[in-house]
C-alpha atoms as a PDB file:
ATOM      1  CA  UNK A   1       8.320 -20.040  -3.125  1.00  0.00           C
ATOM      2  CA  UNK A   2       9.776 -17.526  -5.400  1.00  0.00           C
ATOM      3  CA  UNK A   3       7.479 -14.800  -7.520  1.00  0.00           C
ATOM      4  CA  UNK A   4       7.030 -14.575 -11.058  1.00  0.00           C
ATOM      5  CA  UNK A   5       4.705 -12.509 -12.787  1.00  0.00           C
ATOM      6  CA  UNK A   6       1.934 -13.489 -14.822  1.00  0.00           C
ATOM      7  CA  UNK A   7       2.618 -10.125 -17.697  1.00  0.00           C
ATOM      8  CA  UNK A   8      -1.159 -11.273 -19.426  1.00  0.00           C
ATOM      9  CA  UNK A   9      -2.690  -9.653 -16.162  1.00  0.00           C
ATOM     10  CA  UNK A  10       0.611  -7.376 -15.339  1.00  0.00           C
ATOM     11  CA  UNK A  11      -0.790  -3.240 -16.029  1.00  0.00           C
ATOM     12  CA  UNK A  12       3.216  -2.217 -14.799  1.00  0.00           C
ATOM     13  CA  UNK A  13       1.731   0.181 -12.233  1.00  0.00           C
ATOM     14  CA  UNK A  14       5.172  -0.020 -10.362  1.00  0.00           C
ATOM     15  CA  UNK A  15       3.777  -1.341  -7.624  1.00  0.00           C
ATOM     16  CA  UNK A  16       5.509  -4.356  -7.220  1.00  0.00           C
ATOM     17  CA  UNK A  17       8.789  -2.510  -7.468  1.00  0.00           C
ATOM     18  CA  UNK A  18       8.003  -0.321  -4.802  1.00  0.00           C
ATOM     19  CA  UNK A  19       7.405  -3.172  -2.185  1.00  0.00           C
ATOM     20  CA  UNK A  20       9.999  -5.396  -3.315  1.00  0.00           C
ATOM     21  CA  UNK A  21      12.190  -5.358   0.000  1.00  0.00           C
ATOM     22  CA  UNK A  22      15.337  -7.052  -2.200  1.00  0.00           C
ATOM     23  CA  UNK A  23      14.724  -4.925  -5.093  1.00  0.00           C
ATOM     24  CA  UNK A  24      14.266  -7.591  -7.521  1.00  0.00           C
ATOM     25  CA  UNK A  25      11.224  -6.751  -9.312  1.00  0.00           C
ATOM     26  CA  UNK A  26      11.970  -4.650 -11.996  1.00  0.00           C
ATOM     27  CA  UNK A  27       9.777  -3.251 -14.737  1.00  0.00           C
ATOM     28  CA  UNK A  28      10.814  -4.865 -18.602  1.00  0.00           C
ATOM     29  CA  UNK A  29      11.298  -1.340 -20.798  1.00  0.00           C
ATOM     30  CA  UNK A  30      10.456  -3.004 -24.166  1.00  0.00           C
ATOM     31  CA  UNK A  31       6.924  -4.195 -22.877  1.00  0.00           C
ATOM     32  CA  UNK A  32       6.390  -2.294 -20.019  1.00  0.00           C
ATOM     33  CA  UNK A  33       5.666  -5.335 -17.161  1.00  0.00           C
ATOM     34  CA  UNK A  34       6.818  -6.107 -14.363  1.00  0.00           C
ATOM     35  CA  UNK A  35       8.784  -9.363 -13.574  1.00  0.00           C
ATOM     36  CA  UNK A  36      11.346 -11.249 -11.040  1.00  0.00           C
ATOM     37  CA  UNK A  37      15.152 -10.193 -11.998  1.00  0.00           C
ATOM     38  CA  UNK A  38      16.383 -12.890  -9.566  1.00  0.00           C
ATOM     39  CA  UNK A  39      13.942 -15.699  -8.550  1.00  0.00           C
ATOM     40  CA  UNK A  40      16.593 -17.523  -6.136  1.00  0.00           C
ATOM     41  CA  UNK A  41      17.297 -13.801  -4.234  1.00  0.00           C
ATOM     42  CA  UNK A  42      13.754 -13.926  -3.215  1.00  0.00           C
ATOM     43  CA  UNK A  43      12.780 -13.377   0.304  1.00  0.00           C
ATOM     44  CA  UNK A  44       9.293 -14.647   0.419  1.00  0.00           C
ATOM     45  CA  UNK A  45       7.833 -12.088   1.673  1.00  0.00           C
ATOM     46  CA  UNK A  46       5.027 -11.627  -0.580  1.00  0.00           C
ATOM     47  CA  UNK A  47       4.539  -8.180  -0.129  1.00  0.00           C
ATOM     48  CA  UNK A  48       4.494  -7.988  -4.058  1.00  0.00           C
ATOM     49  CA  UNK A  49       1.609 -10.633  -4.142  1.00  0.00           C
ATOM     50  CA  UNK A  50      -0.388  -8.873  -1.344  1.00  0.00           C
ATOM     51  CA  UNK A  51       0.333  -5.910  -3.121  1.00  0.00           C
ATOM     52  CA  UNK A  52      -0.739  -5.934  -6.880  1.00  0.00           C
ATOM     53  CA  UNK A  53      -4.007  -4.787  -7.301  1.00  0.00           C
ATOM     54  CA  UNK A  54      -4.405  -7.129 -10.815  1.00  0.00           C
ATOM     55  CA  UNK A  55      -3.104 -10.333  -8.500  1.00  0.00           C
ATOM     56  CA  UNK A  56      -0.356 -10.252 -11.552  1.00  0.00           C
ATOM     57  CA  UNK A  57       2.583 -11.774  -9.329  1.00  0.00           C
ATOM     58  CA  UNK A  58       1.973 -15.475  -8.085  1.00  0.00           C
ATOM     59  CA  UNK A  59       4.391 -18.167  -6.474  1.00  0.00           C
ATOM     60  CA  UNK A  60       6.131 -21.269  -7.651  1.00  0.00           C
ATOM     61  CA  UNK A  61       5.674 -23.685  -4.796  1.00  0.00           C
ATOM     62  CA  UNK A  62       8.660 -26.159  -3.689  1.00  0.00           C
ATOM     63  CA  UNK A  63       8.296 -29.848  -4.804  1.00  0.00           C
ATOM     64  CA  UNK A  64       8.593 -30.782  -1.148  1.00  0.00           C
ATOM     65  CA  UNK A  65       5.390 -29.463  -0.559  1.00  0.00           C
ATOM     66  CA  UNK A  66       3.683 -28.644  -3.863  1.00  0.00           C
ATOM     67  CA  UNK A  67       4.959 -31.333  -6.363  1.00  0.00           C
ATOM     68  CA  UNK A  68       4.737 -31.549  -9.983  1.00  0.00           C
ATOM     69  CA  UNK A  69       0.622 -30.940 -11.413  1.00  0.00           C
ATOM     70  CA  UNK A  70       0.030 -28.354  -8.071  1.00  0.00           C
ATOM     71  CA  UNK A  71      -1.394 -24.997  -8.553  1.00  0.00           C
ATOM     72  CA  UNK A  72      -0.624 -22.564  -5.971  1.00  0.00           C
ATOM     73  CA  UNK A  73      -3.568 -18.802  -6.407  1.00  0.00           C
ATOM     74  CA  UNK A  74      -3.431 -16.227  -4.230  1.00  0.00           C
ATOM     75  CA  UNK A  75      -6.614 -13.583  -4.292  1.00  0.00           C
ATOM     76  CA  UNK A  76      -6.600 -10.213  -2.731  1.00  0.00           C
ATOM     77  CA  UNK A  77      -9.488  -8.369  -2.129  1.00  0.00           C
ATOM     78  CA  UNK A  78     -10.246  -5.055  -0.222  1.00  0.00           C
ATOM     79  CA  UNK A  79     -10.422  -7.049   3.330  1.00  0.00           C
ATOM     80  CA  UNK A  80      -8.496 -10.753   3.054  1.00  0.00           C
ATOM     81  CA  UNK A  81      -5.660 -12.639   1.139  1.00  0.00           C
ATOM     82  CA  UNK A  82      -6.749 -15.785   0.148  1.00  0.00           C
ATOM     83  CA  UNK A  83      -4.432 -19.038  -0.981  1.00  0.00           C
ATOM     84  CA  UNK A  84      -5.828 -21.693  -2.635  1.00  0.00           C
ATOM     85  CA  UNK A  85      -3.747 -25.063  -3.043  1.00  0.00           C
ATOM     86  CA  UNK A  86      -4.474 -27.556  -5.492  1.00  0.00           C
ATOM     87  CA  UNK A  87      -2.759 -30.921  -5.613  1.00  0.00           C
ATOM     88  CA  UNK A  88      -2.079 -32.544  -8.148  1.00  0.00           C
ATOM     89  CA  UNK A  89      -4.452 -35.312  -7.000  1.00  0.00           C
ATOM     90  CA  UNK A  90      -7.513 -32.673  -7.428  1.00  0.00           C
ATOM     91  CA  UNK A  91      -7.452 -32.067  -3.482  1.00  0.00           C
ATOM     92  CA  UNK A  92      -8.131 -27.902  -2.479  1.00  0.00           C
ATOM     93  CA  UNK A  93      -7.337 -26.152   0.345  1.00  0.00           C
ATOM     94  CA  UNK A  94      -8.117 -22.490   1.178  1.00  0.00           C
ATOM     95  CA  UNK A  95      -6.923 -20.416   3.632  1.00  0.00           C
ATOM     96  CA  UNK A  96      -8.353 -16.828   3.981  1.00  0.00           C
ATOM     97  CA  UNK A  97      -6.135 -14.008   6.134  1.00  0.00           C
ATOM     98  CA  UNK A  98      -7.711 -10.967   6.976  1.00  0.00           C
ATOM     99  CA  UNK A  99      -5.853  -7.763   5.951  1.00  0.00           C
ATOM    100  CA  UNK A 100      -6.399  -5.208   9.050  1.00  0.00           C
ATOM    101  CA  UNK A 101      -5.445  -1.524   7.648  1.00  0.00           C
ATOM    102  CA  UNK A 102      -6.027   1.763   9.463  1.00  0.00           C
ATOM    103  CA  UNK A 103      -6.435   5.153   8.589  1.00  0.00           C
ATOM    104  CA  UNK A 104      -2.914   7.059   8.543  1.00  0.00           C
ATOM    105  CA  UNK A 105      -2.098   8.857  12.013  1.00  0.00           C
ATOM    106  CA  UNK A 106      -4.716   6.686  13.568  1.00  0.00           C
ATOM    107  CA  UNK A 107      -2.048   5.571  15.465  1.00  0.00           C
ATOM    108  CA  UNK A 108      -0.046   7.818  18.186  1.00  0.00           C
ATOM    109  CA  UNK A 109       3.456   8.306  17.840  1.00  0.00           C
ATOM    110  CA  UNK A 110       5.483   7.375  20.790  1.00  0.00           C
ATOM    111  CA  UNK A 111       6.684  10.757  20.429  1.00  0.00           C
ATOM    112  CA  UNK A 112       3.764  12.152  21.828  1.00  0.00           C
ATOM    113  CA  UNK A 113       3.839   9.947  25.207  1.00  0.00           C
ATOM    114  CA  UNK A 114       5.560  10.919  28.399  1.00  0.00           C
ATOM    115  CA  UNK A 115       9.364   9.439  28.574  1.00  0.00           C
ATOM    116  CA  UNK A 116       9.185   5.925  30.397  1.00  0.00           C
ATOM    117  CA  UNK A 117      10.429   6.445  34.208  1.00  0.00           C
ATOM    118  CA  UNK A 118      12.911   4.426  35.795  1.00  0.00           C
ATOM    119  CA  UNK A 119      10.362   1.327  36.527  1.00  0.00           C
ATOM    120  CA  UNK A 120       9.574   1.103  33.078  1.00  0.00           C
ATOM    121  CA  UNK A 121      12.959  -0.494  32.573  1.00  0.00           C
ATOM    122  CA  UNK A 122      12.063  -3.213  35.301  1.00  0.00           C
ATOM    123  CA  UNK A 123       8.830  -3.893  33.161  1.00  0.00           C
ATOM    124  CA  UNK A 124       7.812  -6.897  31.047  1.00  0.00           C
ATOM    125  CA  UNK A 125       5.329  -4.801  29.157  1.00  0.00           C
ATOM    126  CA  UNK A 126       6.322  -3.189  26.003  1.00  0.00           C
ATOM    127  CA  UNK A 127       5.283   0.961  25.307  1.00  0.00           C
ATOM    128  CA  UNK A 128       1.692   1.401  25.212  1.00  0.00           C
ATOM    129  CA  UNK A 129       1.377  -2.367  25.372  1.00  0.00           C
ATOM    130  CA  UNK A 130      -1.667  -2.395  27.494  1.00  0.00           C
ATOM    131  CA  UNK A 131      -3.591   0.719  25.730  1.00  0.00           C
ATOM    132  CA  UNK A 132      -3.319  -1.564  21.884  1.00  0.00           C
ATOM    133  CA  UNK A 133      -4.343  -5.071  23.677  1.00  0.00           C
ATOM    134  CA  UNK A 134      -7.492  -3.079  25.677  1.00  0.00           C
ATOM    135  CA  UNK A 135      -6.379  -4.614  28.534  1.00  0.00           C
ATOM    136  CA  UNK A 136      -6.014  -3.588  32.179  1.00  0.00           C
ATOM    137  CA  UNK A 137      -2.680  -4.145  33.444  1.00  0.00           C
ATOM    138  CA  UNK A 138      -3.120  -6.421  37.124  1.00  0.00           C
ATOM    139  CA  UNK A 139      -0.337  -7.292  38.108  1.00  0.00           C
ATOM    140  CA  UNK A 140       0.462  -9.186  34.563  1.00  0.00           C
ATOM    141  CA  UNK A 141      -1.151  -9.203  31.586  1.00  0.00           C
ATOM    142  CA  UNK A 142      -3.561 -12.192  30.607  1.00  0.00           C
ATOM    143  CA  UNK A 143      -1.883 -15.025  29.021  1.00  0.00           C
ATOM    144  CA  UNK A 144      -2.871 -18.725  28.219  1.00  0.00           C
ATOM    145  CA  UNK A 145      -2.303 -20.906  31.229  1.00  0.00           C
ATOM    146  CA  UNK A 146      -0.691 -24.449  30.254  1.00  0.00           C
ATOM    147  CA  UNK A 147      -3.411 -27.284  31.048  1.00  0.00           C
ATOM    148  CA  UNK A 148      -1.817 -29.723  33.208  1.00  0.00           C
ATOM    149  CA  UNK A 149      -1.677 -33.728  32.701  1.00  0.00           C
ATOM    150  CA  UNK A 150      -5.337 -35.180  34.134  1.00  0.00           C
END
């Protein structure tokens, strides 16, 4: 679902640009907006769409799954993304992701743990897996067991 930009709601704050991971948002010089210098290089990502605070850059769905009459929104807010499909047929759907942000350096570096030893290498868990999942290590960490036939 390539981007395109709607320039009524489009302030050119550059943001867009600076997200764009194929650098195909560019900013028009004679009006000053932003819009989508290559529609078919798109990636998909998004991160334009989650990223314009006007919720100026919105998506062309495919016809294989958004035909002819759909309308595909997205809304951001401070917390949640939100995409709302309309069918043609009048049908809605809405599905609501929560953003999760954290303050900068909330996070440790791995540069300020230990090195790994030698068993670390013999290991399933990945660096600091266990301290990010609040989870004690046993002698695995919990996972979903597969419910057997019965």
């Amino acid at each position: 679902m390539p981007t395109f930009v709607l320039s009524d709601k489009c302030k050119g704050c550059m943001e867009c640009v600076r997200l764009c991971p194929s650098d195909i948002m560019h900013i028009d010089p004679t009006i000053g907006k932003a819009y989508n210098a290559e529609p078919s290089m798109c990636w998909e990502c998004f991160c334009c769409v989650k990223g314009c605070p006007e919720a100026a850059v919105d998506v062309r769905g495919y016809a294989d799954f958004a035909p002819l009459g759909h309308r595909v929104t997205q809304q951001r807010t401070a917390d949640r993304i939100e995409w709302r499909i309309e069918s043609r047929g009048g049908a809605v759907r809405v599905f609501v992701f929560p953003i999760r942000t954290t303050p900068w350096d909330s996070i440790p570096s791995p540069a300020t743990a230990p090195p790994p030893g030698h068993e670390a290498a013999q290991s399933e868990l990945l660096s600091f897996e266990p301290d990010y999942l609040a989870v004690e290590v046993l002698p695995t960490l919990p996972s979903i067991r597969p419910v057997g036939p019965g």
